[in-house]
N, C-alpha and C. Protein backbone atom coordinates (compact mmCIF):
# COMPACT_ATOMS: atom_id res chain seq x y z
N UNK A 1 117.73 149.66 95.12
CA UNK A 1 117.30 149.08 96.38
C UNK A 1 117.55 147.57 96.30
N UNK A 2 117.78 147.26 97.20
CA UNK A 2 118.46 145.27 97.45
C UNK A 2 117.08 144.83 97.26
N UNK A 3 117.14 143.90 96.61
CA UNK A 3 115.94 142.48 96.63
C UNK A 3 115.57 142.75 97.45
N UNK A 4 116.04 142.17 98.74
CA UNK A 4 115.58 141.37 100.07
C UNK A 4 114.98 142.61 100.76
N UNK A 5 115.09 144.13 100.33
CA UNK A 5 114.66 144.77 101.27
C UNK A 5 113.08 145.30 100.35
N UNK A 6 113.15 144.97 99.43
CA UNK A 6 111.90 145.17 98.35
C UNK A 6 110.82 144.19 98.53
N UNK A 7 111.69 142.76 99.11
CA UNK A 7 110.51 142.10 99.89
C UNK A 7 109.99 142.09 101.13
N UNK A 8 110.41 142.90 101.60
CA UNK A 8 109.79 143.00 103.06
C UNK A 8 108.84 144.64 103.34
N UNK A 9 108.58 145.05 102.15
CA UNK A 9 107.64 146.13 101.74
C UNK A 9 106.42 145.93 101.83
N UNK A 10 104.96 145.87 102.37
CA UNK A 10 103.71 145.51 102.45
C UNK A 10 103.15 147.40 102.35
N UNK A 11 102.34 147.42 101.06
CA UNK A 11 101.71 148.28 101.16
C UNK A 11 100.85 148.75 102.29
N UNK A 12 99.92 147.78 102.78
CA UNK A 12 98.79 147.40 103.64
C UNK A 12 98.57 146.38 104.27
N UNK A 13 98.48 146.31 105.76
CA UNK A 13 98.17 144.64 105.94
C UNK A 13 96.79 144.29 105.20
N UNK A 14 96.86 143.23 105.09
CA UNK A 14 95.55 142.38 104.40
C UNK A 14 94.02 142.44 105.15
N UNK A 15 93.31 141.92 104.97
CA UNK A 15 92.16 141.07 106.10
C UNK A 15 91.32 140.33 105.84
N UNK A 16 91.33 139.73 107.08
CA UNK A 16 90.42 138.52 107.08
C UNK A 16 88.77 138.89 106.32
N UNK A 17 89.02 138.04 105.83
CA UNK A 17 87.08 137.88 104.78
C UNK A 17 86.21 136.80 105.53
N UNK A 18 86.75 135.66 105.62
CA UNK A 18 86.10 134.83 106.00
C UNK A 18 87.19 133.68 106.62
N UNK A 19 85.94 133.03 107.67
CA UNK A 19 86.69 131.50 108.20
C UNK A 19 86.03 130.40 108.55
N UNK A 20 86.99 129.16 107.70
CA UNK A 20 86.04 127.82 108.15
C UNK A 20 86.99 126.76 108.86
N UNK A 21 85.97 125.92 109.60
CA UNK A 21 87.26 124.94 110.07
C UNK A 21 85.70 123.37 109.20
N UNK A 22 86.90 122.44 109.77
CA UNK A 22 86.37 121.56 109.15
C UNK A 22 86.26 120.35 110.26
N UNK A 23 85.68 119.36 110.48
CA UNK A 23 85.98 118.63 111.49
C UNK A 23 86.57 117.33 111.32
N UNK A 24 85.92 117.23 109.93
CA UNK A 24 86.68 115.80 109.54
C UNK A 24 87.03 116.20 107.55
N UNK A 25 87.67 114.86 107.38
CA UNK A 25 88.41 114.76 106.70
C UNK A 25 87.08 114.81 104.93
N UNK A 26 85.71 114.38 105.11
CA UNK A 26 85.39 114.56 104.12
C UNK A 26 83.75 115.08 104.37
N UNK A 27 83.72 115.71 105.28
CA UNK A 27 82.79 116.78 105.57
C UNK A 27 82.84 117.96 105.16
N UNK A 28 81.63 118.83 104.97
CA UNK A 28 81.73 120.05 104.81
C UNK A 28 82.23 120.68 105.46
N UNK A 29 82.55 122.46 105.14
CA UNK A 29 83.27 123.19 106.16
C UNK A 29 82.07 123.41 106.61
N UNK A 30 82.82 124.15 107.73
CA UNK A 30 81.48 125.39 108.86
C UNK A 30 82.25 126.75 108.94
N UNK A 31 81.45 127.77 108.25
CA UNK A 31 81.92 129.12 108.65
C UNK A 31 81.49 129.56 110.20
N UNK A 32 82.78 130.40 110.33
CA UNK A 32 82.67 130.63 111.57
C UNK A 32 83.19 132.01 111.36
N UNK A 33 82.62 133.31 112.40
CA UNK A 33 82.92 134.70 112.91
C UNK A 33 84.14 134.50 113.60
N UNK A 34 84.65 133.60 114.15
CA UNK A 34 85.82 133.68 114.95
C UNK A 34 86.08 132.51 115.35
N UNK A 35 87.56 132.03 115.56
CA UNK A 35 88.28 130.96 115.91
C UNK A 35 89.53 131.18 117.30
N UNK A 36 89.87 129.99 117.65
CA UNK A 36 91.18 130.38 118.23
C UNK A 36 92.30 129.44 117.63
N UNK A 37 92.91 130.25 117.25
CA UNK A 37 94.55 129.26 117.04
C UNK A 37 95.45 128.96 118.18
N UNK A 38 95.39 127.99 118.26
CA UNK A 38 96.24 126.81 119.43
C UNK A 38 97.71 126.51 119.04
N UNK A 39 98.51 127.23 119.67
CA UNK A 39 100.05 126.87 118.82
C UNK A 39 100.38 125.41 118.88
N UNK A 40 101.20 125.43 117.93
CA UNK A 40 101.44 124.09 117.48
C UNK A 40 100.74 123.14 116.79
N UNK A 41 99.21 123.64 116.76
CA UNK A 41 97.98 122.56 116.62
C UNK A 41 97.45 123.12 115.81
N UNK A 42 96.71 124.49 115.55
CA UNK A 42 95.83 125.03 114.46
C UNK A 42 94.86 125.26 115.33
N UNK A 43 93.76 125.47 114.38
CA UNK A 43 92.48 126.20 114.77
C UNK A 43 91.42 125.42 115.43
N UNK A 44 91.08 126.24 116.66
CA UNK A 44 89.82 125.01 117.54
C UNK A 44 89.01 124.76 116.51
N UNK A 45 88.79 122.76 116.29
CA UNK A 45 87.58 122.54 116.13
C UNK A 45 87.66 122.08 114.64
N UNK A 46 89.06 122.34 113.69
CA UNK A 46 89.57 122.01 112.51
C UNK A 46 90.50 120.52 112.48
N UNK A 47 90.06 119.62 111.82
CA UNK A 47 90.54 118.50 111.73
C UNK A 47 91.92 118.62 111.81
N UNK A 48 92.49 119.57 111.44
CA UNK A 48 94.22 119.30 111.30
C UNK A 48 94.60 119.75 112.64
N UNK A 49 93.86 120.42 113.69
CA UNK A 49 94.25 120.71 114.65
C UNK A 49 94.94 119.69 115.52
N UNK A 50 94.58 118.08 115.52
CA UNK A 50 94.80 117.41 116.52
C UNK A 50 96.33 116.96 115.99
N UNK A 51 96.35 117.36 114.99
CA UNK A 51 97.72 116.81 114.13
C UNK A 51 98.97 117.66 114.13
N UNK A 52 99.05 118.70 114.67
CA UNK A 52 100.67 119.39 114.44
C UNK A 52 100.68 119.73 113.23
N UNK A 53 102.24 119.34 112.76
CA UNK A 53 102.63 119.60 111.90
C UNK A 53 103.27 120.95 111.10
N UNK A 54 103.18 121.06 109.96
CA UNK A 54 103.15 122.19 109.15
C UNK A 54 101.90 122.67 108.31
N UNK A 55 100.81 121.91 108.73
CA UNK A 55 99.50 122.58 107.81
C UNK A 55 98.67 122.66 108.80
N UNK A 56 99.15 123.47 109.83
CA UNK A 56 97.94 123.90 110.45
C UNK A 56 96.91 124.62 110.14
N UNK A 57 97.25 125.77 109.74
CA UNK A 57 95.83 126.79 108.83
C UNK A 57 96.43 126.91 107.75
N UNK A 58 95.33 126.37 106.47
CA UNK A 58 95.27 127.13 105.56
C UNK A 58 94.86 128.61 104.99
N UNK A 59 95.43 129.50 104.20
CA UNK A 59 94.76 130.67 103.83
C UNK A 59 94.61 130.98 101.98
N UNK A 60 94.00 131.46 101.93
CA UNK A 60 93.88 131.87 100.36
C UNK A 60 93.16 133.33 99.83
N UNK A 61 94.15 133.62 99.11
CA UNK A 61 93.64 134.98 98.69
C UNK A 61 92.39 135.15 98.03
N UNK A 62 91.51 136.31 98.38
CA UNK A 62 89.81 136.01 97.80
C UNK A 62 90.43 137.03 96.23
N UNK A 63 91.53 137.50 95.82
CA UNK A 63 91.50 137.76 94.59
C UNK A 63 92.13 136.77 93.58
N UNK A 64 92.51 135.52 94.63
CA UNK A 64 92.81 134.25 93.66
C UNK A 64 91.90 133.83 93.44
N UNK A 65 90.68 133.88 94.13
CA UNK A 65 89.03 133.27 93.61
C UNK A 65 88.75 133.78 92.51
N UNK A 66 88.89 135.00 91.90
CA UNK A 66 88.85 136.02 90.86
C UNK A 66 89.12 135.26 89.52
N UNK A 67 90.57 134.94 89.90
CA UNK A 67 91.39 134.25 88.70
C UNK A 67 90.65 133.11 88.59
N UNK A 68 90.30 132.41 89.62
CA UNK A 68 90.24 130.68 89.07
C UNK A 68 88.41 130.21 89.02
N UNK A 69 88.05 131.56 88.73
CA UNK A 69 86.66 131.67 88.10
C UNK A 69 86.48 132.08 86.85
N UNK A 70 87.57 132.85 86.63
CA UNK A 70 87.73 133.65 85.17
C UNK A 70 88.70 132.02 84.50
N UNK A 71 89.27 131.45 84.71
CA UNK A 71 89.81 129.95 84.20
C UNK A 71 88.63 129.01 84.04
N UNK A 72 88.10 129.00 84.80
CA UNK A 72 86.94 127.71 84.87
C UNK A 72 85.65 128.95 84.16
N UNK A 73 85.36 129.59 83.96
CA UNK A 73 84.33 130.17 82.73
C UNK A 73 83.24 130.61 83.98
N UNK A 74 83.42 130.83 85.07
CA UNK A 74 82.46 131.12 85.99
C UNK A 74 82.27 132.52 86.37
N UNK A 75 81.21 132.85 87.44
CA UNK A 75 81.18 134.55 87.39
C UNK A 75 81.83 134.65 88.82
N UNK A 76 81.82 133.44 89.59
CA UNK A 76 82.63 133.56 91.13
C UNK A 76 83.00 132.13 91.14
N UNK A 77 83.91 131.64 92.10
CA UNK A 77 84.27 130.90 92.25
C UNK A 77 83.53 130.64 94.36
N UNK A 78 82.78 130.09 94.89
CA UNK A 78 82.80 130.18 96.72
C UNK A 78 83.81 129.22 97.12
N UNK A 79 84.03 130.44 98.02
CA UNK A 79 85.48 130.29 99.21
C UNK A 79 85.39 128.58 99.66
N UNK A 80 84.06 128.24 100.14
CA UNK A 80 84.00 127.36 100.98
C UNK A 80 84.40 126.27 100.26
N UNK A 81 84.23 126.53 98.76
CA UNK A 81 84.07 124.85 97.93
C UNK A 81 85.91 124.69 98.27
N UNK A 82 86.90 125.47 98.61
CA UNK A 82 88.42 125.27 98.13
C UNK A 82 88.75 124.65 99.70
N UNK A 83 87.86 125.26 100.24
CA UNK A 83 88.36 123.59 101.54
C UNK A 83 89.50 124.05 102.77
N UNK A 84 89.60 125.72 102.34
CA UNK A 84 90.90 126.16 102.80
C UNK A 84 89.80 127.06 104.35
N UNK A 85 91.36 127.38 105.36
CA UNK A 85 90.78 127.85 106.49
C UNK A 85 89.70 129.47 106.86
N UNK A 86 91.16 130.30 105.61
CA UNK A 86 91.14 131.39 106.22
C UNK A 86 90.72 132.26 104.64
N UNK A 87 90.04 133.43 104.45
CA UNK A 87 90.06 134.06 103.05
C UNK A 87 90.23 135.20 103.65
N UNK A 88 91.42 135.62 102.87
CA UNK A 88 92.25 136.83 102.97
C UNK A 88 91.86 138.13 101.98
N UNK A 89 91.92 139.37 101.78
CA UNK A 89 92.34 139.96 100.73
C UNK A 89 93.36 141.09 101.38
N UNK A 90 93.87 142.04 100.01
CA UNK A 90 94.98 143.30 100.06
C UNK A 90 96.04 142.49 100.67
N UNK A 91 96.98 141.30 100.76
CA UNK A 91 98.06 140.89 101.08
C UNK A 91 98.45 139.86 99.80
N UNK A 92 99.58 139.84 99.05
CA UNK A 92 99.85 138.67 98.49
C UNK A 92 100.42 137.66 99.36
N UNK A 93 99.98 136.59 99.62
CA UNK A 93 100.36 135.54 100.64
C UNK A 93 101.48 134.84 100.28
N UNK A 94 101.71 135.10 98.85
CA UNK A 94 103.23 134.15 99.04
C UNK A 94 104.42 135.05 98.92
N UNK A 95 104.10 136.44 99.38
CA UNK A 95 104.75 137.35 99.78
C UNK A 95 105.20 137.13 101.06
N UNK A 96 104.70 136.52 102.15
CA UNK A 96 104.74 136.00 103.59
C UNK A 96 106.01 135.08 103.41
N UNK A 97 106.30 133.89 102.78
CA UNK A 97 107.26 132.57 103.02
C UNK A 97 108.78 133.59 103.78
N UNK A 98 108.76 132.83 104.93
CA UNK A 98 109.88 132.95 105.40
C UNK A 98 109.76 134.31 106.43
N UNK A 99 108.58 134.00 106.53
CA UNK A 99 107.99 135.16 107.96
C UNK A 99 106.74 134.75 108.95
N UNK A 100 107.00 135.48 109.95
CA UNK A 100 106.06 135.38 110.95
C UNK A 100 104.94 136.61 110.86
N UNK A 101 103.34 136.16 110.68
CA UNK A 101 102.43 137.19 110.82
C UNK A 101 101.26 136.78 111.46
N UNK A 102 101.01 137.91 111.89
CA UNK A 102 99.86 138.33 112.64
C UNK A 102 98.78 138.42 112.60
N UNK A 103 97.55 137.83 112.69
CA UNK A 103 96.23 137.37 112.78
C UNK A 103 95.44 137.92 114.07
N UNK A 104 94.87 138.86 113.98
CA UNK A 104 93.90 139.43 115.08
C UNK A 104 95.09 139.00 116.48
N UNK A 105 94.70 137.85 117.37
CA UNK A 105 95.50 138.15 118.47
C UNK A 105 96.71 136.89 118.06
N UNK A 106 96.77 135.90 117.10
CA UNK A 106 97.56 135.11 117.14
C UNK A 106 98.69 135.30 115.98
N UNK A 107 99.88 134.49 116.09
CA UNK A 107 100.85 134.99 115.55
C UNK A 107 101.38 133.51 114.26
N UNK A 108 101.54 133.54 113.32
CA UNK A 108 101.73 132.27 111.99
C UNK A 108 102.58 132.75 111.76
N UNK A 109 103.42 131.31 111.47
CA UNK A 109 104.53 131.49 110.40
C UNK A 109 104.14 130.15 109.42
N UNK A 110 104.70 131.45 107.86
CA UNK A 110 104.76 130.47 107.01
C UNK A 110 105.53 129.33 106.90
N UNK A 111 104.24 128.34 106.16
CA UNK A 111 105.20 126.64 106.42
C UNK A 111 105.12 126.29 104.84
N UNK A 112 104.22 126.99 104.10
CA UNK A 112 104.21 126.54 102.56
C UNK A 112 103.26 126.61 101.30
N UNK A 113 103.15 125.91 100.53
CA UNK A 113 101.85 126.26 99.44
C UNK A 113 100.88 125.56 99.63
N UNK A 114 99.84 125.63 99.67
CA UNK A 114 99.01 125.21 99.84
C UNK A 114 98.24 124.60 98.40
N UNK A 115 98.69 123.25 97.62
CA UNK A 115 98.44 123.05 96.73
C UNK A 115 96.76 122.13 96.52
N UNK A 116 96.08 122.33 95.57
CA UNK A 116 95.21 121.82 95.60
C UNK A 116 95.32 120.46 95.48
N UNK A 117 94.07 119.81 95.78
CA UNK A 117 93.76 118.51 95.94
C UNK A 117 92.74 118.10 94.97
N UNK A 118 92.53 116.30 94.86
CA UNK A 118 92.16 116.22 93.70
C UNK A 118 90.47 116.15 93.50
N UNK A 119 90.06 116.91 95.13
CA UNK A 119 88.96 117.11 94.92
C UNK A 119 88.81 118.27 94.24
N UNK A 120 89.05 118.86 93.80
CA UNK A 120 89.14 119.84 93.43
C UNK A 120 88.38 119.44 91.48
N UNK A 121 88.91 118.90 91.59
CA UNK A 121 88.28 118.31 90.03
C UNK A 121 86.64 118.00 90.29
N UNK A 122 86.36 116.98 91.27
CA UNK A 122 85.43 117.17 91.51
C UNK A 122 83.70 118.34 91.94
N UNK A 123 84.86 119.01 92.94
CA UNK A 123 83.80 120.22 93.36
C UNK A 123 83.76 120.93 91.83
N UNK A 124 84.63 121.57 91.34
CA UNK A 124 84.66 122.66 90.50
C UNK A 124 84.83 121.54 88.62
N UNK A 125 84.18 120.46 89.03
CA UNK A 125 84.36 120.09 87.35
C UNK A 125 85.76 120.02 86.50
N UNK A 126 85.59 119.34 85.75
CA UNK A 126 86.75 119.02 84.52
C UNK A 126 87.80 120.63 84.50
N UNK A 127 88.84 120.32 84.88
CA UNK A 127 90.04 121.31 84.94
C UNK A 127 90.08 122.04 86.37
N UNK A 128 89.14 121.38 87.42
CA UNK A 128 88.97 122.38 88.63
C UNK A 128 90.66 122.32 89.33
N UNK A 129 91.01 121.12 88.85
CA UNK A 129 92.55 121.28 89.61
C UNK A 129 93.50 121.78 89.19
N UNK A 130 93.52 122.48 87.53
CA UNK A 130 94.35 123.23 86.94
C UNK A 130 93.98 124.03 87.12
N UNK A 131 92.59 125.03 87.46
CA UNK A 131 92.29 126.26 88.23
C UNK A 131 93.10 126.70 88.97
N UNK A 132 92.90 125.72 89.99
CA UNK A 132 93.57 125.92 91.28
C UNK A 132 94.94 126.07 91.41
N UNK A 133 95.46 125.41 90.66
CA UNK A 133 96.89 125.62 90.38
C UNK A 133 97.92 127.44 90.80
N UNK A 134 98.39 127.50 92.00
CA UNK A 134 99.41 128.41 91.80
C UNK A 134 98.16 129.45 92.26
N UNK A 135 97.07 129.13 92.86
CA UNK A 135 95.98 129.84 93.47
C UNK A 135 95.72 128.91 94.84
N UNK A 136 96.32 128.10 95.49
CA UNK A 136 95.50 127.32 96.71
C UNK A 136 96.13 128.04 97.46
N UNK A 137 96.74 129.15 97.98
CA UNK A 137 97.13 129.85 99.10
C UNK A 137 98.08 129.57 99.97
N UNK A 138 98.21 129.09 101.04
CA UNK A 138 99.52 128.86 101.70
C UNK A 138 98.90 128.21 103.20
N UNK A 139 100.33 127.56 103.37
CA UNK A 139 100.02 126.80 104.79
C UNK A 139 100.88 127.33 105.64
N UNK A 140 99.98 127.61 107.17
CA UNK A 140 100.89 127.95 107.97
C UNK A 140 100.85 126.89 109.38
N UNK A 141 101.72 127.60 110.10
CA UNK A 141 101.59 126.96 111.72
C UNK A 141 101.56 128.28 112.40
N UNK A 142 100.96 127.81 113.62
CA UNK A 142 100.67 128.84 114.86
C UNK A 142 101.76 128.66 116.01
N UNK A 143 102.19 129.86 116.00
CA UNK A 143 103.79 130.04 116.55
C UNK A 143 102.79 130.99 118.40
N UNK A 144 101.85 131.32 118.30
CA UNK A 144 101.28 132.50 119.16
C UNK A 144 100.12 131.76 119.26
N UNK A 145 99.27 131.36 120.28
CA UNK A 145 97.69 131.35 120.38
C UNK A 145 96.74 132.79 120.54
N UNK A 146 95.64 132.46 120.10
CA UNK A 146 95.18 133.59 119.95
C UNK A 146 93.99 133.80 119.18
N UNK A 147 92.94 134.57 119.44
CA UNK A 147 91.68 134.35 118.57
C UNK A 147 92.02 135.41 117.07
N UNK A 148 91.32 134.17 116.16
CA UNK A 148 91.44 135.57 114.77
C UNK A 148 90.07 135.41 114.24
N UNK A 149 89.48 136.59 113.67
CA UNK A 149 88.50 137.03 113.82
C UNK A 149 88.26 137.52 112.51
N UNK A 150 86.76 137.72 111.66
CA UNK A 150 86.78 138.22 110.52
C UNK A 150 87.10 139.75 110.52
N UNK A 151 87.67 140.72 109.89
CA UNK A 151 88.24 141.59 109.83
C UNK A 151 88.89 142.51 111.05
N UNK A 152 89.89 140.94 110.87
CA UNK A 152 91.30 141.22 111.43
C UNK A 152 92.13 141.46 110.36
N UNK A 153 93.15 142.04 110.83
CA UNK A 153 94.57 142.70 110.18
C UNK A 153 95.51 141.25 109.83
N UNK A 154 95.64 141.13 108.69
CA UNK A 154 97.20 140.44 108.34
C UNK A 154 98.27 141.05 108.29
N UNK A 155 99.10 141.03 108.94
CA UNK A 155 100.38 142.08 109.08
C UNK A 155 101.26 141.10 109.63
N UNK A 156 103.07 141.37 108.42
CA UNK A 156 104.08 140.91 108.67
C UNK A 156 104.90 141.43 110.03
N UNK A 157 105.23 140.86 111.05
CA UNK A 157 105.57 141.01 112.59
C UNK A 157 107.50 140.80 112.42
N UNK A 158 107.65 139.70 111.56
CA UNK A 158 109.00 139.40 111.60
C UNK A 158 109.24 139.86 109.68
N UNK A 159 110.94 139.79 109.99
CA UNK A 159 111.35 139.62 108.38
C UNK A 159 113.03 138.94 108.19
N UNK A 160 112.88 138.42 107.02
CA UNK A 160 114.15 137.68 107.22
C UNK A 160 115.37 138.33 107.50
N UNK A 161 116.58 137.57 107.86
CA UNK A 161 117.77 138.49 108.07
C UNK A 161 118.48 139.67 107.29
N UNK A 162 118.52 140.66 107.58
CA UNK A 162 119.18 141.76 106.87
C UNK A 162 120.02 141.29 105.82
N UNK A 163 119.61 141.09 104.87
CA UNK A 163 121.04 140.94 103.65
C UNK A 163 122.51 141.47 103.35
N UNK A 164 123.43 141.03 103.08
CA UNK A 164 124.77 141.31 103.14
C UNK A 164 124.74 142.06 101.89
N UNK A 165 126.19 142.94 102.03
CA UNK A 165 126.32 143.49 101.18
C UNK A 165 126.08 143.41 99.22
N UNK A 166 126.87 141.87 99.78
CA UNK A 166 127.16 141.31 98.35
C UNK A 166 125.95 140.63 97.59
N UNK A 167 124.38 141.10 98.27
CA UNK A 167 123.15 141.12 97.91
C UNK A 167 123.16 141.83 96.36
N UNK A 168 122.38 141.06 95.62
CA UNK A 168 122.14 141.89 94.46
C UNK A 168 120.85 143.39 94.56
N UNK A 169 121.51 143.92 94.24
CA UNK A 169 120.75 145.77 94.46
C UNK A 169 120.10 146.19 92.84
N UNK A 170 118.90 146.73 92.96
CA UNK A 170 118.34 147.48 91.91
C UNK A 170 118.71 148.92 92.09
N UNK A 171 119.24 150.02 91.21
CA UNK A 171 119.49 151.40 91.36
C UNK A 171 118.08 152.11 91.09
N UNK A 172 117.73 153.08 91.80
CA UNK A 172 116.56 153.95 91.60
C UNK A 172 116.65 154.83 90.92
């Protein structure tokens, strides 16, 4: 089977666990039951919203919390301390780059990694930013407006272009 068609395989869409927006830049989050994503802008009511860009919502996998509690010597790691929008599980998110998906009624495409910051040392103590490392989840933009909601469906909508022949193939 070709690479490219081995990545566009999703066992299951994912779902939403939880969501925070933030309002400013060194405030706490606020969980919230439901949001709306504003294309182009991000999520009502989230500081990065007024800004465009490519980091409109953040997301992060709640079985990367797993890992970067079992690194830092802890029994959990909370969602809220990582500062990120959205907590996902059953999807690997950097399985997404280079696609458009689906969030309850709104539609993201991936824009990138979502690398930690150097608060991160702070909230989570000495090594909290090597925790985090290759665990901060991914950044997207909102291509669709639309409310997303805690257990909503993550599901890939688009996939990249069909690969050419001269694709490298695995035999079954």
């Amino acid at each position: 089977m070709e690479i490219k068609k081995l990545m566009q395989n999703f066992r299951k869409p994912g779902v939403v666990e939880r969501i925070t927006i933030r309002s400013g830049r060194a405030v706490p989050v606020t969980e919230v039951s439901s949001v709306d994503a504003i294309e182009g802008r991000g999520l009502q009511g989230d500081r990065y919203n007024s800004k465009g860009g490519t980091r409109q919502v953040t997301l992060i996998q709640s079985e990367h919390l797993l890992a970067m509690a079992s690194i830092l010597g802890l029994s959990e790691v909370d969602f809220t301390l990582t500062r990120r929008n959205i907590l996902v599980r059953g999807i690997n998110l950097l399985a997404l780059k280079d696609k458009t998906f689906r969030i309850g009624e709104a539609l993201l495409q991936y824009s990138g990694e979502c690398h930690p910051c150097s608060r991160m040392e702070e909230t989570f103590g000495p090594g909290g930013y090597n925790a985090m490392r290759g665990h901060g989840g991914i950044t997207a933009k909102v291509v669709m407006a639309g409310k997303i909601a805690i257990g909503d469906a993550v599901s890939v909508v688009s996939q990249p272009e069909q690969p050419s022949n001269s694709e490298l193939t695995i035999d079954n």
